[in-house]
PDB file of N, CA and C in Angstrom:
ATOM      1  N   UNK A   1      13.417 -28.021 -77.847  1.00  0.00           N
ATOM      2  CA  UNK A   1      12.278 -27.830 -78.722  1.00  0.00           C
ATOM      3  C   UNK A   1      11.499 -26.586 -78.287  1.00  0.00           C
ATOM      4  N   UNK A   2      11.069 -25.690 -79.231  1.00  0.00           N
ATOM      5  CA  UNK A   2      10.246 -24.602 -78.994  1.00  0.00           C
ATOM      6  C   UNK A   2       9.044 -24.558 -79.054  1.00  0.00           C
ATOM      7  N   UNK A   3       8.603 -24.102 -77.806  1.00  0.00           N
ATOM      8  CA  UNK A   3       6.792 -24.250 -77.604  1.00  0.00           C
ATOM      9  C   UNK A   3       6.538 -23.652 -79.104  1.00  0.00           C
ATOM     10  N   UNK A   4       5.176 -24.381 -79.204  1.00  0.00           N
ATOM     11  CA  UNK A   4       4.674 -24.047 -80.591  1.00  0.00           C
ATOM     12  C   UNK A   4       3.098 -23.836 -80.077  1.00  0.00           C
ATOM     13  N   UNK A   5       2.675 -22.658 -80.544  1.00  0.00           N
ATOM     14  CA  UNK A   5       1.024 -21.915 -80.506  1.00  0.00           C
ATOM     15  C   UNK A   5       0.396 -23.139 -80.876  1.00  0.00           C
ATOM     16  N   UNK A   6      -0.849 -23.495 -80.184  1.00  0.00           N
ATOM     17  CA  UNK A   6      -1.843 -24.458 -80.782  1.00  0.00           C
ATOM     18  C   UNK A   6      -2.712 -23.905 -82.128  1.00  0.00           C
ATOM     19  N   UNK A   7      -3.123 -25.070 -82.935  1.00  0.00           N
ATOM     20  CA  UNK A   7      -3.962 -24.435 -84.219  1.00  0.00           C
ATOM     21  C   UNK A   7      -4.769 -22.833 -83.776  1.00  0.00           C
ATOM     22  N   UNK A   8      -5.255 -22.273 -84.373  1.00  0.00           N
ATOM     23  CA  UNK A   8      -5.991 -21.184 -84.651  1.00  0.00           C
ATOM     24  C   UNK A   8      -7.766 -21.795 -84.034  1.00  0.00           C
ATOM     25  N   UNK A   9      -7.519 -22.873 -84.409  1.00  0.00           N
ATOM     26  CA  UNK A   9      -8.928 -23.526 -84.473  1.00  0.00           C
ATOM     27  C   UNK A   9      -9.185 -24.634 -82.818  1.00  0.00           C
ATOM     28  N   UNK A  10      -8.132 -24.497 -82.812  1.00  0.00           N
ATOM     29  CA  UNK A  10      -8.214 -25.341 -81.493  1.00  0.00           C
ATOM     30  C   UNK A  10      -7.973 -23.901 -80.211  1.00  0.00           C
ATOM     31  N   UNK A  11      -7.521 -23.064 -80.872  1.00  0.00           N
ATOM     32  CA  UNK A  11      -7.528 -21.886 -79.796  1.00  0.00           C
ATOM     33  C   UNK A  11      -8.855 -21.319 -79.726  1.00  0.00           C
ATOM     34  N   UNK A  12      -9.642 -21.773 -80.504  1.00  0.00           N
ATOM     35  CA  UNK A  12     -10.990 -20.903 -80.262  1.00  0.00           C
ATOM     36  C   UNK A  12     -11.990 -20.825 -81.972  1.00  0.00           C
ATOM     37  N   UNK A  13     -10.745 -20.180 -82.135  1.00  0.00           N
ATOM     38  CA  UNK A  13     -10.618 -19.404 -83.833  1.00  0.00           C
ATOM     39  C   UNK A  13     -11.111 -20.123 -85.124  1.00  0.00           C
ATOM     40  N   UNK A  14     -12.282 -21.267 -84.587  1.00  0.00           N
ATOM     41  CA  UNK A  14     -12.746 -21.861 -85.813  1.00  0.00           C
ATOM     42  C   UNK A  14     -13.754 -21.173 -86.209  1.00  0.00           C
ATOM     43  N   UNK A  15     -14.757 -22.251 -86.875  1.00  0.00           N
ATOM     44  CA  UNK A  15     -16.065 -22.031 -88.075  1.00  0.00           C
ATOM     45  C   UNK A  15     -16.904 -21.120 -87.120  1.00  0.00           C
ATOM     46  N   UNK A  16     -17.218 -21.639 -85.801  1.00  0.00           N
ATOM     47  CA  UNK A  16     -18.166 -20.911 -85.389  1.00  0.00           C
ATOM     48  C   UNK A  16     -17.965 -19.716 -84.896  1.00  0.00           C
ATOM     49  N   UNK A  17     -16.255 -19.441 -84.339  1.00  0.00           N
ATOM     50  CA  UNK A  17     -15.523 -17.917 -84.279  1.00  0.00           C
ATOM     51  C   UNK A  17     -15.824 -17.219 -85.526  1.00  0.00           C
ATOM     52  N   UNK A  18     -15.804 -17.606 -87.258  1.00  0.00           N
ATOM     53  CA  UNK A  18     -15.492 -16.708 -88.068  1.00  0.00           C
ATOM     54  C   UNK A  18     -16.780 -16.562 -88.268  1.00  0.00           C
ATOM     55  N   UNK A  19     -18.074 -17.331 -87.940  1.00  0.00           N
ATOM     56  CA  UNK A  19     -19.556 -16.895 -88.245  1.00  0.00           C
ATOM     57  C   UNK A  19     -19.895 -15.530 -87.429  1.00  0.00           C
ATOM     58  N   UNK A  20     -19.321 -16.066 -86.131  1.00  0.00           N
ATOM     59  CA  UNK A  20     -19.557 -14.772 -84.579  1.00  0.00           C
ATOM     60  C   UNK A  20     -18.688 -13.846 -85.248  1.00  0.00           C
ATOM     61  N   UNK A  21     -17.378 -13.978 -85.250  1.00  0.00           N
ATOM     62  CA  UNK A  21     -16.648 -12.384 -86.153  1.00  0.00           C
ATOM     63  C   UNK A  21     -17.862 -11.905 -87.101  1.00  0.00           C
ATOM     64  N   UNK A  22     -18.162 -12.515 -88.380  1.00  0.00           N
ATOM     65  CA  UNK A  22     -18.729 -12.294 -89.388  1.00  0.00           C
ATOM     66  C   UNK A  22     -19.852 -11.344 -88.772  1.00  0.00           C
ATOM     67  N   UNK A  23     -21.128 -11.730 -87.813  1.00  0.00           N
ATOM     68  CA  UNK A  23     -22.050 -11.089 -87.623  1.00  0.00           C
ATOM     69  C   UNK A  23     -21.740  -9.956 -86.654  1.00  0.00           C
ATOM     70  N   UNK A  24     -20.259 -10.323 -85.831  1.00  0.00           N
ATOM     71  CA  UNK A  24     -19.795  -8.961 -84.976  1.00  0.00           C
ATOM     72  C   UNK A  24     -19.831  -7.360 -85.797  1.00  0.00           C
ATOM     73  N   UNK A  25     -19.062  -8.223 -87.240  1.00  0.00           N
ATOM     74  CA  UNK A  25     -18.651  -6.913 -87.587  1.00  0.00           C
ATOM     75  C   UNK A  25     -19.626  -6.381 -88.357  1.00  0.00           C
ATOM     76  N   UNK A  26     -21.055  -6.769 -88.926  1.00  0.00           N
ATOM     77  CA  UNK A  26     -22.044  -6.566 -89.423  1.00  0.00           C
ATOM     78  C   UNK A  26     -22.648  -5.329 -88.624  1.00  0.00           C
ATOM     79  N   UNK A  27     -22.275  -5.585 -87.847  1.00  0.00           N
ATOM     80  CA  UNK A  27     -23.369  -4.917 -86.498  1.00  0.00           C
ATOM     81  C   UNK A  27     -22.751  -3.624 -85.984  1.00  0.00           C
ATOM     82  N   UNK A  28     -21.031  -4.237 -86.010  1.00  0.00           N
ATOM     83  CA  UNK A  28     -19.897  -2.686 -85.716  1.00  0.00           C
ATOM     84  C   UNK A  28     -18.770  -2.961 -86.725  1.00  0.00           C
ATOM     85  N   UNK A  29     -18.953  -2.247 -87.849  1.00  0.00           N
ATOM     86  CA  UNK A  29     -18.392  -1.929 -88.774  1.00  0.00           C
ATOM     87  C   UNK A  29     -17.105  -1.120 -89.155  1.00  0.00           C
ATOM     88  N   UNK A  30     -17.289  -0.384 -87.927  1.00  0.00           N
ATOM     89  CA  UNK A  30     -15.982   0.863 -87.591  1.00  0.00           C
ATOM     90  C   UNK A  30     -14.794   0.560 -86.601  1.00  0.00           C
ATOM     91  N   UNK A  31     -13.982   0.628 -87.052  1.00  0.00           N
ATOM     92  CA  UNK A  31     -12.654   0.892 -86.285  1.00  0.00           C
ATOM     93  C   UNK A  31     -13.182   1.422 -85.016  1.00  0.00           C
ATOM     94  N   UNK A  32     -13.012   1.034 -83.371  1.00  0.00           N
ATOM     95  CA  UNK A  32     -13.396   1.498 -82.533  1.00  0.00           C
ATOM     96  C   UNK A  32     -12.239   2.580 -81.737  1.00  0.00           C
ATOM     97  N   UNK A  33     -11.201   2.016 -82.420  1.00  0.00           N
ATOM     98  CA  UNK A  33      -9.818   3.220 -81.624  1.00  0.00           C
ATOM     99  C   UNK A  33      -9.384   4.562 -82.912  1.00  0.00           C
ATOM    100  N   UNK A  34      -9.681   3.780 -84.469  1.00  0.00           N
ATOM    101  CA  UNK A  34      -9.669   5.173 -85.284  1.00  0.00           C
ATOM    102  C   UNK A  34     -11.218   6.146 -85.243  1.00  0.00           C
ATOM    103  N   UNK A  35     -12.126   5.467 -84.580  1.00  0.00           N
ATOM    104  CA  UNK A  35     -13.307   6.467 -84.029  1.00  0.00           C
ATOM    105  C   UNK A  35     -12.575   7.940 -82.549  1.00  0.00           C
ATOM    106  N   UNK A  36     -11.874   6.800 -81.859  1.00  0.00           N
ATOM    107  CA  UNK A  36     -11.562   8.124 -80.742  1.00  0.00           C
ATOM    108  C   UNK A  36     -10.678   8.833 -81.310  1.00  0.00           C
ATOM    109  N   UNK A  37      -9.683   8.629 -82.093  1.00  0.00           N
ATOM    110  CA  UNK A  37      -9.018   9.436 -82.546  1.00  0.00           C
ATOM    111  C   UNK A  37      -9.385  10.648 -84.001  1.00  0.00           C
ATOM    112  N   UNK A  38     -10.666  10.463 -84.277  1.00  0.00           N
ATOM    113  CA  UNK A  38     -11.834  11.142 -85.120  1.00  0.00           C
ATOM    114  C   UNK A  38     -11.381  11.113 -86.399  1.00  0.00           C
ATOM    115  N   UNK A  39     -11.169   9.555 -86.993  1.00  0.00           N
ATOM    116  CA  UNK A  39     -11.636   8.944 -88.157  1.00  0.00           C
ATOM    117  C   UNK A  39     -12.222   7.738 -88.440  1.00  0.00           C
ATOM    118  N   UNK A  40     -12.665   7.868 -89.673  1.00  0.00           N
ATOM    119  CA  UNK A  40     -13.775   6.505 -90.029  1.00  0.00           C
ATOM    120  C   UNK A  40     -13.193   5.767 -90.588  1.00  0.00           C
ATOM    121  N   UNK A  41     -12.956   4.574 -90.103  1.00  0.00           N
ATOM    122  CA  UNK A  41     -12.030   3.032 -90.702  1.00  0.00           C
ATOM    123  C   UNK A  41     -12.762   2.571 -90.708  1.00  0.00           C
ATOM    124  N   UNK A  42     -12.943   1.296 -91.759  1.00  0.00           N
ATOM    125  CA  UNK A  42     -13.684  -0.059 -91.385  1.00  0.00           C
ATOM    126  C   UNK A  42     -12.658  -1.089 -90.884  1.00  0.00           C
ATOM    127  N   UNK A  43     -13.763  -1.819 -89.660  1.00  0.00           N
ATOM    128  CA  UNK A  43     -13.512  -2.615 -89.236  1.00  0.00           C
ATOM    129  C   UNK A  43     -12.682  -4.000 -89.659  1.00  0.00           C
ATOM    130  N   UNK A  44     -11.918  -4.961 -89.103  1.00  0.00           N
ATOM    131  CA  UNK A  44     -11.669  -6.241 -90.229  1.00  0.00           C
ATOM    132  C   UNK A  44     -11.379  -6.907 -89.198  1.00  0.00           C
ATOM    133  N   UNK A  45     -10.918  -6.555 -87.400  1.00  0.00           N
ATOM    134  CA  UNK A  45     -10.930  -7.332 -86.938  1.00  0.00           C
ATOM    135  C   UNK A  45     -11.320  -7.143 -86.151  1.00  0.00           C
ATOM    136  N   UNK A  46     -11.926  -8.415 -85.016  1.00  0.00           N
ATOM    137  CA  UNK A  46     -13.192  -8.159 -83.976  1.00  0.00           C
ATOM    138  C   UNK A  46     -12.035  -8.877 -82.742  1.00  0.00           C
ATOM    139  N   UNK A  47     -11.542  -7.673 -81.781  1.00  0.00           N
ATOM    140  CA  UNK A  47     -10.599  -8.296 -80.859  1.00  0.00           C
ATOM    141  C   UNK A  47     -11.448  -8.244 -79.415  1.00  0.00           C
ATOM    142  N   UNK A  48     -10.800  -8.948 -78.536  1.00  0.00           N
ATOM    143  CA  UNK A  48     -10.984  -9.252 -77.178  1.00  0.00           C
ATOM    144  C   UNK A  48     -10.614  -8.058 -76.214  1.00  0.00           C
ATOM    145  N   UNK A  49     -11.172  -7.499 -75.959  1.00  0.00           N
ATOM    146  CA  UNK A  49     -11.044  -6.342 -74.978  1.00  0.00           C
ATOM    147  C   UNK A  49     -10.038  -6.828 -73.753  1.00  0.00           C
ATOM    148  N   UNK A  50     -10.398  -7.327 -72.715  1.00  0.00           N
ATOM    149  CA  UNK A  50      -9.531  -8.167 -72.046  1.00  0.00           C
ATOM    150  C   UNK A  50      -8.897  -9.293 -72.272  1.00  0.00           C
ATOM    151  N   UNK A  51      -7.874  -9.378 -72.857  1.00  0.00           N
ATOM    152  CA  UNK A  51      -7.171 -10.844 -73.082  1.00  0.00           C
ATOM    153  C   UNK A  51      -7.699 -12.195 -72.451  1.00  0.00           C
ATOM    154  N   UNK A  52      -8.662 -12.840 -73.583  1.00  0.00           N
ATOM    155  CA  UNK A  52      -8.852 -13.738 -72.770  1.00  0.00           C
ATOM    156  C   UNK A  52      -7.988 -15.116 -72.435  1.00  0.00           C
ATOM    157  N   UNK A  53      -6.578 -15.565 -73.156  1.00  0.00           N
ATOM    158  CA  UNK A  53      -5.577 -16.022 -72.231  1.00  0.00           C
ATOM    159  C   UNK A  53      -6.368 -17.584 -72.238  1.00  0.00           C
ATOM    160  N   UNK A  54      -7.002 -18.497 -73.176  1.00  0.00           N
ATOM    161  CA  UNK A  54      -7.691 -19.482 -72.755  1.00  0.00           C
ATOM    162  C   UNK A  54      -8.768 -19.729 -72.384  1.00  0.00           C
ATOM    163  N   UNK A  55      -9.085 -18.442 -71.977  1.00  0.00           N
ATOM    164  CA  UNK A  55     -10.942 -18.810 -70.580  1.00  0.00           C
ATOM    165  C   UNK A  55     -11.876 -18.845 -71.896  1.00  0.00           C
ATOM    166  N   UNK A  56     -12.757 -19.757 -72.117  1.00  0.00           N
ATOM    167  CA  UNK A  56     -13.439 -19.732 -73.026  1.00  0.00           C
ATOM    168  C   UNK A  56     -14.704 -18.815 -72.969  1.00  0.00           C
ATOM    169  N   UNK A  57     -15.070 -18.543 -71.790  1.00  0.00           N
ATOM    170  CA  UNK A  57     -16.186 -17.701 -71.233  1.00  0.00           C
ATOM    171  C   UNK A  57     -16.059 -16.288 -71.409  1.00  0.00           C
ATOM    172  N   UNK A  58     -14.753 -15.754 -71.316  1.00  0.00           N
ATOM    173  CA  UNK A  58     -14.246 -14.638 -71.834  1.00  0.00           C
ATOM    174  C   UNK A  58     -14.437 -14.762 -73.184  1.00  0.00           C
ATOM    175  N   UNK A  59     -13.775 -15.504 -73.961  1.00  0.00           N
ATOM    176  CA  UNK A  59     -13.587 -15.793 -75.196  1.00  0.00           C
ATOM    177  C   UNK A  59     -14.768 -14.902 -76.038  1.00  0.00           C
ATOM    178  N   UNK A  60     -15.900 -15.945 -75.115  1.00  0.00           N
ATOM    179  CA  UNK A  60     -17.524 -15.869 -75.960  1.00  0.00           C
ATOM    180  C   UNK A  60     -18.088 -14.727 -75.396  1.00  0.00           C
ATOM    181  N   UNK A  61     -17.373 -14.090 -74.752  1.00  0.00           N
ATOM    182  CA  UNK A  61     -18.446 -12.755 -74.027  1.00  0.00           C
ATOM    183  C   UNK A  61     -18.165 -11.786 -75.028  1.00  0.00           C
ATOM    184  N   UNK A  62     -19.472 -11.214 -75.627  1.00  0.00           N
ATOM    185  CA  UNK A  62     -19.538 -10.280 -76.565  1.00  0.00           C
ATOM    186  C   UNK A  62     -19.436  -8.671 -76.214  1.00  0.00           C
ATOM    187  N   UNK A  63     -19.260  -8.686 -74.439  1.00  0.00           N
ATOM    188  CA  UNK A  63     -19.020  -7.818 -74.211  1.00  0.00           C
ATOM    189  C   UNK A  63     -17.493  -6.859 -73.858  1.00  0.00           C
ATOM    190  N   UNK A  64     -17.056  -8.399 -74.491  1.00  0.00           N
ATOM    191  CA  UNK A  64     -15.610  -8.214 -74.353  1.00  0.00           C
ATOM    192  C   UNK A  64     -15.334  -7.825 -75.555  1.00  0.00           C
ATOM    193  N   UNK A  65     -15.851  -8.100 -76.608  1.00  0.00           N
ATOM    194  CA  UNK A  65     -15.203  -7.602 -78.009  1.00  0.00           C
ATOM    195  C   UNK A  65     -15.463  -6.104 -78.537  1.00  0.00           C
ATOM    196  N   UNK A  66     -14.697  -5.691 -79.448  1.00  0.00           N
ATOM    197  CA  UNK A  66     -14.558  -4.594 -80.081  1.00  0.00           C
ATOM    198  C   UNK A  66     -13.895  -4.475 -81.292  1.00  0.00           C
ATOM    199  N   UNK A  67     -14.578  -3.944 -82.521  1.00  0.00           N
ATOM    200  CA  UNK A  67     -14.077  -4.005 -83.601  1.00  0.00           C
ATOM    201  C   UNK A  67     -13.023  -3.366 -83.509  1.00  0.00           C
ATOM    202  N   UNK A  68     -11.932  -3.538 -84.403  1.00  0.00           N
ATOM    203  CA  UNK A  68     -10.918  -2.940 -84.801  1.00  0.00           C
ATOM    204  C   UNK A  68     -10.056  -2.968 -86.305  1.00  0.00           C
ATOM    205  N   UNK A  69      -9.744  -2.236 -87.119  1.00  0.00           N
ATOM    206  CA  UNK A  69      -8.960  -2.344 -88.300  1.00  0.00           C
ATOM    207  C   UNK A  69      -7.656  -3.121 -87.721  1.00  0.00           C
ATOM    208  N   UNK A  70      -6.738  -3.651 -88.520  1.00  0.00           N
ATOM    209  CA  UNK A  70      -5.912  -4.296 -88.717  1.00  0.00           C
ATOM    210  C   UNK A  70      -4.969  -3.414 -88.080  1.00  0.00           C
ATOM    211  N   UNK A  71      -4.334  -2.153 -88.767  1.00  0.00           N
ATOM    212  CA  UNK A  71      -3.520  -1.860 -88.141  1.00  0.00           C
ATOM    213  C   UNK A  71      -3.263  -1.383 -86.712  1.00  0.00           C
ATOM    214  N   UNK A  72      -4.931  -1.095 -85.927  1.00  0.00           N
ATOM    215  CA  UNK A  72      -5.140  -0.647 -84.774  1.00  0.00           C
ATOM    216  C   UNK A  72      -4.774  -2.038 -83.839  1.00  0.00           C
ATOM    217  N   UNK A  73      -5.136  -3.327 -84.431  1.00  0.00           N
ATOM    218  CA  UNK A  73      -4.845  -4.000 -83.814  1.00  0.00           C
ATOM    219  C   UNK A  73      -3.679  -4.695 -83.460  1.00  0.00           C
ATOM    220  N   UNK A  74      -3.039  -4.390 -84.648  1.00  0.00           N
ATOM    221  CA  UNK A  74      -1.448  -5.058 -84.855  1.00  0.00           C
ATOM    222  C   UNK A  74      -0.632  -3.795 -83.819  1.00  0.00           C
ATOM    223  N   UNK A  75      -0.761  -2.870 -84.054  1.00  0.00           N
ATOM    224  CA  UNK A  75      -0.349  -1.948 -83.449  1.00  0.00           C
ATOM    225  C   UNK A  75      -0.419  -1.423 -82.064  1.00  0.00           C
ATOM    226  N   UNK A  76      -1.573  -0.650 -81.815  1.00  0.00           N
ATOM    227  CA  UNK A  76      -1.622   0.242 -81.087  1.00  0.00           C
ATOM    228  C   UNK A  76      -2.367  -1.127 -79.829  1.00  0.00           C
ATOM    229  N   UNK A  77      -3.361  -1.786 -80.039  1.00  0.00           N
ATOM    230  CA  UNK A  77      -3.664  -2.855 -78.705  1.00  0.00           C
ATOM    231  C   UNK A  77      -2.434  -3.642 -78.850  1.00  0.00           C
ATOM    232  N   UNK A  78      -1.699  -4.367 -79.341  1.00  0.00           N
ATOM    233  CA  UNK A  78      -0.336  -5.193 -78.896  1.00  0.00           C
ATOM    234  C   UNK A  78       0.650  -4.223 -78.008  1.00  0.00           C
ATOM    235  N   UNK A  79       0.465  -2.893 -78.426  1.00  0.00           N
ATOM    236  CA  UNK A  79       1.439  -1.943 -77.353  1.00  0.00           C
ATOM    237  C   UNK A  79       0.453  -1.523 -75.931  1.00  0.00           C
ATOM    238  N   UNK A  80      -0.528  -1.551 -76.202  1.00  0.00           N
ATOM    239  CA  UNK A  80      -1.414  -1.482 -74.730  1.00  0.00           C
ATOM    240  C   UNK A  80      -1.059  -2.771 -74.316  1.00  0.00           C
ATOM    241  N   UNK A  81      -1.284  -4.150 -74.545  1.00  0.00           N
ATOM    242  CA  UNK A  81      -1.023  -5.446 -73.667  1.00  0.00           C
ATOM    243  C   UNK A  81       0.113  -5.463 -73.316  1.00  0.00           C
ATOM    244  N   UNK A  82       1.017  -4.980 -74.322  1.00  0.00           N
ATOM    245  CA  UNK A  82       2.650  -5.367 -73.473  1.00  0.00           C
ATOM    246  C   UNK A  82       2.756  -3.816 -72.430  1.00  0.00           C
ATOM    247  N   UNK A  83       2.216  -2.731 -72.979  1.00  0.00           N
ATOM    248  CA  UNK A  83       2.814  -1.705 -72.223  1.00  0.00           C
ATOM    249  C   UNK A  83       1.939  -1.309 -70.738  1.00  0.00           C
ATOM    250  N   UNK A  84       0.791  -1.276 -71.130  1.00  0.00           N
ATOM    251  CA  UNK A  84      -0.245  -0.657 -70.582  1.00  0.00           C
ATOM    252  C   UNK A  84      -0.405   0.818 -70.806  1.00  0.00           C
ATOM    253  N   UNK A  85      -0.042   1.663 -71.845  1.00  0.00           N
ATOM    254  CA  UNK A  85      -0.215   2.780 -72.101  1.00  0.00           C
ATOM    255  C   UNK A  85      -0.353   2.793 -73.649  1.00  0.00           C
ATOM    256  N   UNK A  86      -1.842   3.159 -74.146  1.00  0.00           N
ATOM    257  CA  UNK A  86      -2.407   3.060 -75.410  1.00  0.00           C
ATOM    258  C   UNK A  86      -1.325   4.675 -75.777  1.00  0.00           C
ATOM    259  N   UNK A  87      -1.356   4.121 -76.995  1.00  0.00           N
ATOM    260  CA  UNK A  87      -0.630   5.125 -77.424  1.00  0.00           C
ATOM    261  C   UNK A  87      -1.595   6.098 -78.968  1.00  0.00           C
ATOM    262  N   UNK A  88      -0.542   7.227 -79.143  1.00  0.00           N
ATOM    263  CA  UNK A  88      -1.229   8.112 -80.309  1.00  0.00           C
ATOM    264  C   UNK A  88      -2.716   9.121 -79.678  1.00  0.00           C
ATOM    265  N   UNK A  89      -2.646   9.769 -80.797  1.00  0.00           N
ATOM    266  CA  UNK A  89      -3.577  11.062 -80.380  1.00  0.00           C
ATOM    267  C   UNK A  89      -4.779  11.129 -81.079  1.00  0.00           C
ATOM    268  N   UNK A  90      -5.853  11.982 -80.509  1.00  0.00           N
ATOM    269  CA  UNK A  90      -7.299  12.005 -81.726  1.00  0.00           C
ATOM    270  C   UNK A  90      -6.597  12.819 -83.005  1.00  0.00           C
ATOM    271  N   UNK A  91      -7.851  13.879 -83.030  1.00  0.00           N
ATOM    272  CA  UNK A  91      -7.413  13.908 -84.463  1.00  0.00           C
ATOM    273  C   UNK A  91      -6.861  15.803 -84.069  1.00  0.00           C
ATOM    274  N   UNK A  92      -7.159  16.193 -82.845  1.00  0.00           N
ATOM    275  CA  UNK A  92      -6.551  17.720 -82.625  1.00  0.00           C
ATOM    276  C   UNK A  92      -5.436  17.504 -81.477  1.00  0.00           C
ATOM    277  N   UNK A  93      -4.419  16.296 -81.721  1.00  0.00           N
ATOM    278  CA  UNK A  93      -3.506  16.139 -81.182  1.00  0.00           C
ATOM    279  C   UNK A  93      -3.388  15.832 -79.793  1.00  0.00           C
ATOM    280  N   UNK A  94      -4.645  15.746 -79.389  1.00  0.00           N
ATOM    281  CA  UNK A  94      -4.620  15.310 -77.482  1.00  0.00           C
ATOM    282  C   UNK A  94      -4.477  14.121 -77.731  1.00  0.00           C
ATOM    283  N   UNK A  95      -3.303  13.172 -76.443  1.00  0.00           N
ATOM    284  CA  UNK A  95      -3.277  11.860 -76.655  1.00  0.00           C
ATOM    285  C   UNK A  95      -4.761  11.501 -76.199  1.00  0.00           C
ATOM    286  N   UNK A  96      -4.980  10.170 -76.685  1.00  0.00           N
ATOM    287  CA  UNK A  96      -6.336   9.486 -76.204  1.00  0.00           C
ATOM    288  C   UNK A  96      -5.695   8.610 -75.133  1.00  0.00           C
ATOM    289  N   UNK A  97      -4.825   8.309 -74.404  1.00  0.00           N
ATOM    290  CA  UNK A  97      -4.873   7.741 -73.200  1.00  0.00           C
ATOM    291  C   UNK A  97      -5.167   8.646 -72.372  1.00  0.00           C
ATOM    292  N   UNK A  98      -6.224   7.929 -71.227  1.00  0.00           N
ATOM    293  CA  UNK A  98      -6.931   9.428 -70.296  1.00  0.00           C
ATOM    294  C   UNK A  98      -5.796   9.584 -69.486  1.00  0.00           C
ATOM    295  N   UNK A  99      -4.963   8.581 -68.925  1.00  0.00           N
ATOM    296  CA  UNK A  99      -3.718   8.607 -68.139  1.00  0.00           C
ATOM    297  C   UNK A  99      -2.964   9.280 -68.318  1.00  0.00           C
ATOM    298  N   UNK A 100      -2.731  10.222 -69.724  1.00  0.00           N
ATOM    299  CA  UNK A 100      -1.743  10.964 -70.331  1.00  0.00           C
ATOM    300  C   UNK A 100      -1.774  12.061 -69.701  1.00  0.00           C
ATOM    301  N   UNK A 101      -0.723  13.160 -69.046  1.00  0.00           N
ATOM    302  CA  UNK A 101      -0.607  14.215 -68.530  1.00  0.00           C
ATOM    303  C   UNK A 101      -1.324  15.009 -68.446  1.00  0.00           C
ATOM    304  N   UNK A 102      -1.601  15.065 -69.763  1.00  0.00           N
ATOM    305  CA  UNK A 102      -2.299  16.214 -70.544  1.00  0.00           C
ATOM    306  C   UNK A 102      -3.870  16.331 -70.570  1.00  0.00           C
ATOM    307  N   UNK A 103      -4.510  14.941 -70.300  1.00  0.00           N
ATOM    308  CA  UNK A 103      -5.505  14.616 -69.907  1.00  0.00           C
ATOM    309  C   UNK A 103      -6.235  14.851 -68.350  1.00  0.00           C
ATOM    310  N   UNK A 104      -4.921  14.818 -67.845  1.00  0.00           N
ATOM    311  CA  UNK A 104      -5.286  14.834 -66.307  1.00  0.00           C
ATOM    312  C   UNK A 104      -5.372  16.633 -65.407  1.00  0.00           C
TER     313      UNK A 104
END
């Protein structure tokens, strides 16, 4: 049998997550990774800066979150967690990882 993800709602991700999203993104409206790369997205999803992995304290720390559009998040943070190297460039072609060669 294959582990199966718990509800959405039992992971955290209920009524009172989509009220806290709701007023997150009120407040930060913009894509925070298509900002470094010098364009204006709106926001749609409000992710966890450090994976919080269960800890509910993480979870709720607002200083952990950061808006992000959909595709920044599907994308470019799922390749930072698995890789550890954010990938893609601003908008005059320097990568935005400071780690990048070219940066250093």
């Amino acid at each position: 049998m294959q582990n199966q993800r718990e509800s959405s709602s039992k992971r955290g991700y209920g009524y009172k997550w989509q009220k806290a999203r709701e007023s997150y993104l009120k407040k930060h409206p913009l894509c925070v990774d298509c900002a470094k790369r010098g364009y204006v997205v709106v926001a749609d999803v409000v992710d966890h800066i450090v994976a919080h992995r269960g800890d509910m304290k993480l979870f709720w720390d607002s200083e952990n979150w950061q808006s992000l559009c959909t595709n920044c998040h599907s994308s470019f943070k799922q390749r930072l967690e698995k890789s550890g190297v954010e990938a893609g460039c601003d908008i005059s072609g320097v990568p935005v990882d400071k780690k990048h060669h070219w940066n250093t």
